[in-house]
Protein backbone atom coordinates (compact mmCIF):
# COMPACT_ATOMS: atom_id res chain seq x y z
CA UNK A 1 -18.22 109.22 97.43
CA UNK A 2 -20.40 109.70 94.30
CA UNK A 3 -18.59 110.22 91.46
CA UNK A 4 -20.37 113.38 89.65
CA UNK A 5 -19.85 114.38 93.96
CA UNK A 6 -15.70 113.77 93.43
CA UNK A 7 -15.38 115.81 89.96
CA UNK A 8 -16.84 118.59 91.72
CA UNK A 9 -15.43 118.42 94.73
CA UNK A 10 -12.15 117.72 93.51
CA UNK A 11 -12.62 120.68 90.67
CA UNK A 12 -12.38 118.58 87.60
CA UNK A 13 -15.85 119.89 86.52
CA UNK A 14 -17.18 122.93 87.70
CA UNK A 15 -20.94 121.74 89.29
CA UNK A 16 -22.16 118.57 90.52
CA UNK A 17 -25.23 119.18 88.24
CA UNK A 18 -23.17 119.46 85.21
CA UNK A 19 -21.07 116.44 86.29
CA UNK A 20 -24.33 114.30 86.54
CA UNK A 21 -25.66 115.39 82.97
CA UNK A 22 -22.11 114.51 81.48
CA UNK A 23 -21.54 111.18 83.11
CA UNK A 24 -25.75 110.19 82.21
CA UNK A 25 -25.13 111.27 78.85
CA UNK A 26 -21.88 108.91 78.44
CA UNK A 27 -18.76 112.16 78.09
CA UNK A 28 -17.63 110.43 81.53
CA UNK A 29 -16.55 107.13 81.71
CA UNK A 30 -15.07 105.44 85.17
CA UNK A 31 -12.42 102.55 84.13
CA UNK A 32 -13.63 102.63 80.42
CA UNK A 33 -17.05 102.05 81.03
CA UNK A 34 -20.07 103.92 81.21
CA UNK A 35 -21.39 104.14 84.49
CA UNK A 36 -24.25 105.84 86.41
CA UNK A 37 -23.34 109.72 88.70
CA UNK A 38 -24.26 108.19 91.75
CA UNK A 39 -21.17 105.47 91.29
CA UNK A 40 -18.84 105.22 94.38
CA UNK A 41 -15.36 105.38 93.24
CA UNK A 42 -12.35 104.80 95.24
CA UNK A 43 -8.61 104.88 94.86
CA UNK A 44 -7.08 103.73 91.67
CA UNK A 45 -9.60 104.43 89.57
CA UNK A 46 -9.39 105.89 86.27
CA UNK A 47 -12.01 108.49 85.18
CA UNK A 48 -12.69 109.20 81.47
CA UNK A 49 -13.96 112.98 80.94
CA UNK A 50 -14.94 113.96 77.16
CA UNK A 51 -15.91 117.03 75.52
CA UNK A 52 -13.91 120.37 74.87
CA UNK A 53 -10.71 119.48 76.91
CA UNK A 54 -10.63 115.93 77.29
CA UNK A 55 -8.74 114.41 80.44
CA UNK A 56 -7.96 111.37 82.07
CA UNK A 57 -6.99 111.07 85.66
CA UNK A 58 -6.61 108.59 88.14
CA UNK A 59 -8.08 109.13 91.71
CA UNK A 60 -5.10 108.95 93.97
CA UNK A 61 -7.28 109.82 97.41
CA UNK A 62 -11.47 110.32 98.39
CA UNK A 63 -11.94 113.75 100.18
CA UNK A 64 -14.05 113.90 103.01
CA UNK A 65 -15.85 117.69 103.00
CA UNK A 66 -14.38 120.74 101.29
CA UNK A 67 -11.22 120.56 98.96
CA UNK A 68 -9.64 123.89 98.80
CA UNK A 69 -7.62 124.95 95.66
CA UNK A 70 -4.54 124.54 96.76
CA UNK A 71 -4.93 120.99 97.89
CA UNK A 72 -7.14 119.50 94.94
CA UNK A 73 -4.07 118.06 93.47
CA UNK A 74 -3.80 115.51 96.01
CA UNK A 75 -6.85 113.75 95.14
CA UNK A 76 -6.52 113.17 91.35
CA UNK A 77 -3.17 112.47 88.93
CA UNK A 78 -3.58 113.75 85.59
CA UNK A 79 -2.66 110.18 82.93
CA UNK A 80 -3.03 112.25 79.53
């Protein structure tokens, strides 16, 4: 999955389109570098997000379709 795809999806940032313009303008790093939206991530890696609230979370799974509210917690664990 893309990686400005999985912070939607996963609700870490609100829209895909605002999740590409962060990650191309360097406020999202995947494993402490700077990386392009359209990055595949998978499972154990560490995702970097800047700006107002920063975060740092590890992807613990890769959804496949929809991720309801209740379950979005599965997919990510929150590092600092």
């Amino acid at each position: 999955m893309r990686l400005d795809d999985y912070l939607s999806t996963v609700g870490l940032i609100k829209r895909r389109t605002l999740a590409k313009e962060m990650t191309e303008g360097g406020l999202v790093k995947l494993n402490n570098s700077r990386t392009k939206p359209a990055h595949q991530i998978k499972s154990g890696d560490i995702i970097s997000i800047s700006g107002a609230t920063p975060v740092i979370v590890e992807v613990l799974a890769i959804p496949s379709g929809n991720v309801s509210k209740d379950s979005r917690p599965k997919y990510f664990k929150i590092i600092s």
